[in-house]
N, C-alpha and C. Protein backbone atom coordinates (compact mmCIF):
# COMPACT_ATOMS: atom_id res chain seq x y z
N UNK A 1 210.04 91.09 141.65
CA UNK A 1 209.00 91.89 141.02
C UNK A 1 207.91 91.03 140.37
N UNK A 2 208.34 90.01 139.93
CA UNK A 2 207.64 88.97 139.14
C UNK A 2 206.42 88.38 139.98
N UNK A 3 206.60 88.53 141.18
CA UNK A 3 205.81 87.42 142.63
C UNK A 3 204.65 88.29 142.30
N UNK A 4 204.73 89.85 142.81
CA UNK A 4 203.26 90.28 143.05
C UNK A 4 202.48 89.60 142.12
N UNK A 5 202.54 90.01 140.60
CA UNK A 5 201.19 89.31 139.58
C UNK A 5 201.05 88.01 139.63
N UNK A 6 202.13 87.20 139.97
CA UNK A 6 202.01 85.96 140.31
C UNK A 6 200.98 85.25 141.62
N UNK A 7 201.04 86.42 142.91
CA UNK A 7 200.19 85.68 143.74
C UNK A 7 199.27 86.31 143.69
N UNK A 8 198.71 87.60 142.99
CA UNK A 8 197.00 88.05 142.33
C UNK A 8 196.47 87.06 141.72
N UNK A 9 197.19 86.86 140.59
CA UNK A 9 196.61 85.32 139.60
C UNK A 9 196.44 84.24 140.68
N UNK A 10 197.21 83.70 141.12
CA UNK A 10 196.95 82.68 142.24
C UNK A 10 195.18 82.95 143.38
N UNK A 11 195.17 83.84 143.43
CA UNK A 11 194.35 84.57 144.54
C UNK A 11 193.34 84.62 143.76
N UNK A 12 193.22 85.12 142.61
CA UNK A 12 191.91 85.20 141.56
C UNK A 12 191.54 84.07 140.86
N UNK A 13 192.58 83.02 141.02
CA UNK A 13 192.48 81.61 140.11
C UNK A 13 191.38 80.97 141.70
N UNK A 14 191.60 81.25 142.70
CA UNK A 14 191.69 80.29 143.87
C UNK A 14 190.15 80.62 144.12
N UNK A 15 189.75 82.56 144.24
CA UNK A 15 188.45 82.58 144.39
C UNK A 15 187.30 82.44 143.28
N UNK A 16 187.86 82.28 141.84
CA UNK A 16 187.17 81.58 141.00
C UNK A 16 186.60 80.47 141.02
N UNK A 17 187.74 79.52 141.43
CA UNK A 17 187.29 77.93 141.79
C UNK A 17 185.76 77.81 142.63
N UNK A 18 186.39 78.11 143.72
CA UNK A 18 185.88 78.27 144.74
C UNK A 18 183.88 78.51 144.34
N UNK A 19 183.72 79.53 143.76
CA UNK A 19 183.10 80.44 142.92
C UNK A 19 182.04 79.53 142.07
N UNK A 20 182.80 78.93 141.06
CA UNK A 20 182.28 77.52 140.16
C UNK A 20 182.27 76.56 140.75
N UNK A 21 183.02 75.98 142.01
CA UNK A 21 182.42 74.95 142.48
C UNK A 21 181.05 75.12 143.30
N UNK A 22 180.31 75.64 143.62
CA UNK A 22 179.21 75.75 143.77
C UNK A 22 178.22 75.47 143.06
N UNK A 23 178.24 75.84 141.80
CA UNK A 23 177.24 75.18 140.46
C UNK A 23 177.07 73.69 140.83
N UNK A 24 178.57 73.04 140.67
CA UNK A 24 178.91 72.03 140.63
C UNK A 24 178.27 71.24 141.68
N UNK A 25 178.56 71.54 142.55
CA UNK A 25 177.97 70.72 143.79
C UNK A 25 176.60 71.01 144.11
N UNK A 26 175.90 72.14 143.40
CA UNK A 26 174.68 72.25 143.76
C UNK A 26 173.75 71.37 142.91
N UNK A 27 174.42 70.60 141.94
CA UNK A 27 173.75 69.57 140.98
C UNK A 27 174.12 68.00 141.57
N UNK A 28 174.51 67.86 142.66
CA UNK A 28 174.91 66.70 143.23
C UNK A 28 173.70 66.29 144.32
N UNK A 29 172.96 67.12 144.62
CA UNK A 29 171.75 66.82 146.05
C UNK A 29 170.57 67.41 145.24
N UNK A 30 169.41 67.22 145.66
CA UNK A 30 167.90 67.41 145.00
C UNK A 30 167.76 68.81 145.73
N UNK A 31 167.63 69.76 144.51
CA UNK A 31 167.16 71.30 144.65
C UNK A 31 168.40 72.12 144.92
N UNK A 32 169.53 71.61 144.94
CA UNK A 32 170.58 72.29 145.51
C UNK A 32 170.76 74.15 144.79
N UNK A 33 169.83 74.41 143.73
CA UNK A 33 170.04 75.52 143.79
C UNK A 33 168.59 76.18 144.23
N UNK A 34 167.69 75.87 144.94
CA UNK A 34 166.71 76.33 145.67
C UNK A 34 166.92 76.84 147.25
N UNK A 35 167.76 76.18 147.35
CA UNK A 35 167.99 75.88 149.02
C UNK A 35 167.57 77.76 149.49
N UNK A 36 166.86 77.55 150.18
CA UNK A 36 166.81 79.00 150.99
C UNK A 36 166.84 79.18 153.27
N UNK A 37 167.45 80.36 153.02
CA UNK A 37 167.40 79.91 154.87
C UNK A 37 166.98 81.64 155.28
N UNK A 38 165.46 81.25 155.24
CA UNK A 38 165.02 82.52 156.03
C UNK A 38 164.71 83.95 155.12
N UNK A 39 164.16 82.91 154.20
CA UNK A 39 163.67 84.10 153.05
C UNK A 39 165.06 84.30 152.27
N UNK A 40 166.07 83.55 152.15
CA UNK A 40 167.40 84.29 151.77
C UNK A 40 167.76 82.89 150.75
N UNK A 41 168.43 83.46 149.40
CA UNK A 41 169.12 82.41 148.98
C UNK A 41 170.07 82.20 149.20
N UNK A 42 170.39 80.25 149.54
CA UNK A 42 172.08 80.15 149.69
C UNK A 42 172.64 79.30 148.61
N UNK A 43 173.53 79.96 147.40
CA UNK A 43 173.74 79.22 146.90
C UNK A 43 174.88 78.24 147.21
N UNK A 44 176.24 78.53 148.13
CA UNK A 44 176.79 77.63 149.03
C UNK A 44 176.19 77.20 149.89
N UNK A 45 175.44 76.12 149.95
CA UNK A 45 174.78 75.53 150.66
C UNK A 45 175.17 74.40 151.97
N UNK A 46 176.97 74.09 151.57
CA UNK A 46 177.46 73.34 152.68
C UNK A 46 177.86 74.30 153.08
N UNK A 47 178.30 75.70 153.24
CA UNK A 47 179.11 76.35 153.93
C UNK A 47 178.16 77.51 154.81
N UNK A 48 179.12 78.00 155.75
CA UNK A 48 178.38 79.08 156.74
C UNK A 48 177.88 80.55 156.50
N UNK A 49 178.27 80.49 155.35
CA UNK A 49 177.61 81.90 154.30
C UNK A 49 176.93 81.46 153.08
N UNK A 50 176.26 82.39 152.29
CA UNK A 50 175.81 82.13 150.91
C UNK A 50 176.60 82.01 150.37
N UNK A 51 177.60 82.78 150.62
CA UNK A 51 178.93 82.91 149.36
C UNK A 51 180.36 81.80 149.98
N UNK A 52 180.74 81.91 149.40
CA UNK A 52 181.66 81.70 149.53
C UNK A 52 182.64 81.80 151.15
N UNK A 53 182.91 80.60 151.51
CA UNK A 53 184.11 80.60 152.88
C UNK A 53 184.43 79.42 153.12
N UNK A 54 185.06 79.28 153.66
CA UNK A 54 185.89 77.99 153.95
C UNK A 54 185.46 77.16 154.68
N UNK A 55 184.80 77.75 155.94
CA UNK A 55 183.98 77.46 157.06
C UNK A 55 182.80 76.56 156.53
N UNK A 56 182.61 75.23 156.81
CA UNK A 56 181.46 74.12 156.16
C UNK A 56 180.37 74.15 157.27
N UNK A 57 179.19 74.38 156.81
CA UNK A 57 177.97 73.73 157.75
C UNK A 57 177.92 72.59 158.35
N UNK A 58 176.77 72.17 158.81
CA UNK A 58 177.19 70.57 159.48
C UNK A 58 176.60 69.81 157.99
N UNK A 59 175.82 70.14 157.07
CA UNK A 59 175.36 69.48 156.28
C UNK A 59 176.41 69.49 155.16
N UNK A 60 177.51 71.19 155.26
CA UNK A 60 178.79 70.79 154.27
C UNK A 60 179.80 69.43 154.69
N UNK A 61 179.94 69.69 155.90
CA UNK A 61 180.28 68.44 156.85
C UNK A 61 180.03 66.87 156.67
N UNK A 62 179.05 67.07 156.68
CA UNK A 62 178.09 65.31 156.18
C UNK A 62 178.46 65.71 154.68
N UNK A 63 178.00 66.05 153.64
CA UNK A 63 177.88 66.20 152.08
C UNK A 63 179.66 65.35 151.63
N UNK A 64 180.70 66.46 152.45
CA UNK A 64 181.79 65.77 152.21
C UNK A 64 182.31 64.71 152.31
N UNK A 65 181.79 64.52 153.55
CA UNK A 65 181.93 62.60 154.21
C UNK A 65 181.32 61.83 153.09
N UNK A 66 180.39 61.89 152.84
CA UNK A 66 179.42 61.11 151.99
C UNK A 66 180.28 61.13 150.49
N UNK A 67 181.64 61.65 150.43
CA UNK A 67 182.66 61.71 149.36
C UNK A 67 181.71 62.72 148.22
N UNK A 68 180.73 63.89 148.37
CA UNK A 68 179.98 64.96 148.16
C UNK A 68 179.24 63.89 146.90
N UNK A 69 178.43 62.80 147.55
CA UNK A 69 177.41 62.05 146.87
C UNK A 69 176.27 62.63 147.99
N UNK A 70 175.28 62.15 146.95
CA UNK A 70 173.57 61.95 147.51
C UNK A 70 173.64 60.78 147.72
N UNK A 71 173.70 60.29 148.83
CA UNK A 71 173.31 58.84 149.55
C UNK A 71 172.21 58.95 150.47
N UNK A 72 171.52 57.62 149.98
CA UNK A 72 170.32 57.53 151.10
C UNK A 72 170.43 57.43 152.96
N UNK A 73 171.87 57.67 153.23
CA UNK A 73 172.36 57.92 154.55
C UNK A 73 171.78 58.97 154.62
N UNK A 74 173.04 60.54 153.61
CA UNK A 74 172.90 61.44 154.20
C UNK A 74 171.56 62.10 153.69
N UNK A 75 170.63 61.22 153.09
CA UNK A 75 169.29 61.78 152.53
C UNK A 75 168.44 61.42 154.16
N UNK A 76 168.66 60.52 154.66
CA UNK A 76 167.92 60.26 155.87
C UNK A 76 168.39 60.64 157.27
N UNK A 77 169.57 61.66 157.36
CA UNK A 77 170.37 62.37 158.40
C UNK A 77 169.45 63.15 158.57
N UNK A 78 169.76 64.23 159.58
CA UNK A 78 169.20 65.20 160.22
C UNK A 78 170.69 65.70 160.37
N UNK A 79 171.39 66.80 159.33
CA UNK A 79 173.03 67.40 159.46
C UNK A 79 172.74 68.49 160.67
N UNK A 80 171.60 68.99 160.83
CA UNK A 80 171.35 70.04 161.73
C UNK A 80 170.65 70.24 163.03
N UNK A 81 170.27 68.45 162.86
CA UNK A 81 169.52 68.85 164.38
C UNK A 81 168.04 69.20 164.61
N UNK A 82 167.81 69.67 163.75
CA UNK A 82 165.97 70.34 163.96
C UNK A 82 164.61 69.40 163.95
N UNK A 83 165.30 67.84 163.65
CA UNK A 83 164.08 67.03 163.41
C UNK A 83 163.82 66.74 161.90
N UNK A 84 164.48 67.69 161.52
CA UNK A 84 163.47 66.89 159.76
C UNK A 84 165.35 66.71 159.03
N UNK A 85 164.61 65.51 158.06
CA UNK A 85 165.84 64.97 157.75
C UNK A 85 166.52 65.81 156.43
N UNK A 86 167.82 65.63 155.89
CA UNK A 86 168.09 66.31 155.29
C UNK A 86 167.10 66.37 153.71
N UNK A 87 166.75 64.61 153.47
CA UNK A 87 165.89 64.59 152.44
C UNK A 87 164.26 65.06 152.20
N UNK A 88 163.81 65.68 153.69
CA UNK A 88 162.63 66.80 153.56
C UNK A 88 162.89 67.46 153.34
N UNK A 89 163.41 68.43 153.77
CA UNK A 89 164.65 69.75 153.89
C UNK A 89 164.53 70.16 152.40
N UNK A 90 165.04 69.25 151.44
CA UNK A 90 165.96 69.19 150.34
C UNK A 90 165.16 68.75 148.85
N UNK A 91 163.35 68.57 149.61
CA UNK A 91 162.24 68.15 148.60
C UNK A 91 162.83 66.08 148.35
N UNK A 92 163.61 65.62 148.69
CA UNK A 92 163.35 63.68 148.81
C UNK A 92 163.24 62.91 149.90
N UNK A 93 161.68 63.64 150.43
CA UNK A 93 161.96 62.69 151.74
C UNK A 93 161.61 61.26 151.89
N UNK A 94 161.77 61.36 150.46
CA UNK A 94 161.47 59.17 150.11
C UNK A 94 162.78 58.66 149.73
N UNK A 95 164.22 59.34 149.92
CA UNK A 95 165.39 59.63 149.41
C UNK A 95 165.66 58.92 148.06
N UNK A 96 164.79 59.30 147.22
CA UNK A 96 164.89 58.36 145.16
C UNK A 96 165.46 59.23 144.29
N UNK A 97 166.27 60.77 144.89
CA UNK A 97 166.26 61.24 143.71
C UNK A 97 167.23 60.86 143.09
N UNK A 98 167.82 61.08 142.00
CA UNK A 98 169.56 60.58 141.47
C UNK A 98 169.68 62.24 140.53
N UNK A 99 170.91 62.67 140.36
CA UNK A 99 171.12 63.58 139.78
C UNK A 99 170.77 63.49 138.36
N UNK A 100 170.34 64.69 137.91
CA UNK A 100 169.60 65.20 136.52
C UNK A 100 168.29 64.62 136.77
N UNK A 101 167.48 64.11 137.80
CA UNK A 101 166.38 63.75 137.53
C UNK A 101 165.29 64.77 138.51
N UNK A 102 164.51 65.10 138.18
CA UNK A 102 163.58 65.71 139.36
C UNK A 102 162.93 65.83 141.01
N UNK A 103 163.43 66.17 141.34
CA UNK A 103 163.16 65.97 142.83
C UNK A 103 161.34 65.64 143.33
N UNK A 104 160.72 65.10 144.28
CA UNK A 104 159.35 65.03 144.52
C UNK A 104 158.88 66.04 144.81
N UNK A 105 159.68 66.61 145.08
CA UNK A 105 159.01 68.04 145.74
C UNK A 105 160.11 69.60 144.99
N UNK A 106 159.69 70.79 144.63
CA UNK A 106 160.44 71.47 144.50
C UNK A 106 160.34 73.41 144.93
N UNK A 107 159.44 73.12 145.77
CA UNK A 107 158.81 74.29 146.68
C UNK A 107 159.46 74.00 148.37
N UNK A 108 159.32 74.95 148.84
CA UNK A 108 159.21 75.16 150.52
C UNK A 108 160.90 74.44 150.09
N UNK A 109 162.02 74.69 149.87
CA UNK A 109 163.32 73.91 150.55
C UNK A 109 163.82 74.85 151.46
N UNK A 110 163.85 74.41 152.65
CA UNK A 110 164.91 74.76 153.60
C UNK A 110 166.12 74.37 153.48
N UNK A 111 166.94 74.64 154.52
CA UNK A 111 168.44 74.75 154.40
C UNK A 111 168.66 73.57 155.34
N UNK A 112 169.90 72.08 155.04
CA UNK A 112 169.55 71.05 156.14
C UNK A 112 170.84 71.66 156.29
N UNK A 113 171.35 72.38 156.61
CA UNK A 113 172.69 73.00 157.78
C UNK A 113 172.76 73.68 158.57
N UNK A 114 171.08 74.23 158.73
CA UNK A 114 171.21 75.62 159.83
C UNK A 114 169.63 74.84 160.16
N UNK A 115 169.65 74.95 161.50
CA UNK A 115 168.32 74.33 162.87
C UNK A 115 167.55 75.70 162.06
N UNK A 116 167.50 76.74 162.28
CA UNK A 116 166.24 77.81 162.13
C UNK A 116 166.02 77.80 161.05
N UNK A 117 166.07 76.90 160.09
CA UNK A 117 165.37 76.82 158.47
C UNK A 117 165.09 75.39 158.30
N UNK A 118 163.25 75.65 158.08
CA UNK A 118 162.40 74.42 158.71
C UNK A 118 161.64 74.38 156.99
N UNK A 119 161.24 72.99 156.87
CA UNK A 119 160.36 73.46 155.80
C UNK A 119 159.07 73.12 156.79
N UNK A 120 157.96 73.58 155.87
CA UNK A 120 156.42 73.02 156.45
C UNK A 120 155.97 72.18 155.48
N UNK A 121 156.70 71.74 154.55
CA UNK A 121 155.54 70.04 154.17
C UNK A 121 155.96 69.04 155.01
N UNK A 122 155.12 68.21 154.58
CA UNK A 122 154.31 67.20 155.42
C UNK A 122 155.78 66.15 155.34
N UNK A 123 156.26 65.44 156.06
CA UNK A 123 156.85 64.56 156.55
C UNK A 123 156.06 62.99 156.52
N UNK A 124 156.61 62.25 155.38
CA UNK A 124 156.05 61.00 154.73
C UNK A 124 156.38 60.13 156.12
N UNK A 125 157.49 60.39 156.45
CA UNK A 125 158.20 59.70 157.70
C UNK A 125 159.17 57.95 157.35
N UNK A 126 158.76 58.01 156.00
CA UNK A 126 158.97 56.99 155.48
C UNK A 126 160.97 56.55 154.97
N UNK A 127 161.28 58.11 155.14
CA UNK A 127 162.74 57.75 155.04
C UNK A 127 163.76 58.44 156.20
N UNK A 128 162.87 58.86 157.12
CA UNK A 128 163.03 59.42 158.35
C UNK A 128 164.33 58.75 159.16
N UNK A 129 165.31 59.65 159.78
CA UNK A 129 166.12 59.48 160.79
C UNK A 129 165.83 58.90 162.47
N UNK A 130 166.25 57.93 162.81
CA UNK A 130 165.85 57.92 164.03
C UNK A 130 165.93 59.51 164.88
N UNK A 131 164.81 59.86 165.55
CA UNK A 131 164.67 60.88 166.18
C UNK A 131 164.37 62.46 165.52
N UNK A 132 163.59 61.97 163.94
CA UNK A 132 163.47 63.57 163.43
C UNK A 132 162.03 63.13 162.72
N UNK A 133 161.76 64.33 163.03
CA UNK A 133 160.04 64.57 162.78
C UNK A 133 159.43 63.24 161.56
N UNK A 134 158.09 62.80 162.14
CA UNK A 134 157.46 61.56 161.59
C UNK A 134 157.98 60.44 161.97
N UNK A 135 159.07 60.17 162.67
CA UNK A 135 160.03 58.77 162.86
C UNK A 135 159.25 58.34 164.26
N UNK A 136 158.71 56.77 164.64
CA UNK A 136 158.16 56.35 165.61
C UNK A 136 159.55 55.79 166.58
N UNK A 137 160.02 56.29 167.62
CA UNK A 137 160.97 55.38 168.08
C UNK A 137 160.52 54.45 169.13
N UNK A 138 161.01 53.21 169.56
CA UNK A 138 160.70 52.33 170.49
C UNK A 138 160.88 52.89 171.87
């Protein structure tokens, strides 16, 4: 009899987490609570919904690898493919930001986990991925 309230609490402890870690990680990358994909806010931003799921984007994908730091790797990736790197995407496409400090940019953020969410500023090209918008390749 004891189990049922036992695995509610478990179940409500688990989608809480879940829940608050989002704050959390959205203070780890530049704008992470701006991020929008398609007129829509996402505040899970590595994962395949706004909310909450288990299921990671390709940029939740990279974020984790990167041990869920802002590195000037995954600031100069392209997690999605579309050409612009995650640090346009994300307002640092000079990849300088460090957490608690201001991003260069804090308008137009697209989403760097989904190809159909593009921003339109200008591409410095200066911290650019081989093969994503502004990058000269040989």
């Amino acid at each position: 009899m004891m189990r049922t309230p036992m695995v509610a609490w478990l179940v409500g402890v688990s989608l809480l987490s879940g829940a608050l870690g989002h704050g959390t990680y959205q203070k780890l990358f530049p704008n992470g609570d701006k991020v929008m994909r398609n007129g829509e806010a996402w505040p899970a931003v590595g994962h395949m919904s706004p909310g909450y799921t288990p299921d990671k984007n390709p940029f939740g994908l990279a974020f984790s690898a990167a041990g869920h730091e802002w590195t000037t790797q995954l600031c100069q990736e392209d997690s999605d493919g579309d050409g612009q790197t995650n640090g346009l995407e994300l307002g640092d496409p000079l990849c300088e930001w460090t957490p608690g400090s201001i991003p260069a940019r804090t308008e137009d953020i697209s989403h760097p986990g989904f190809s159909d969410s593009v921003t339109a500023a200008a591409d410095t090209g200066a911290a650019s991925a081989p093969g994503a918008s502004g990058t000269v390749l040989p």
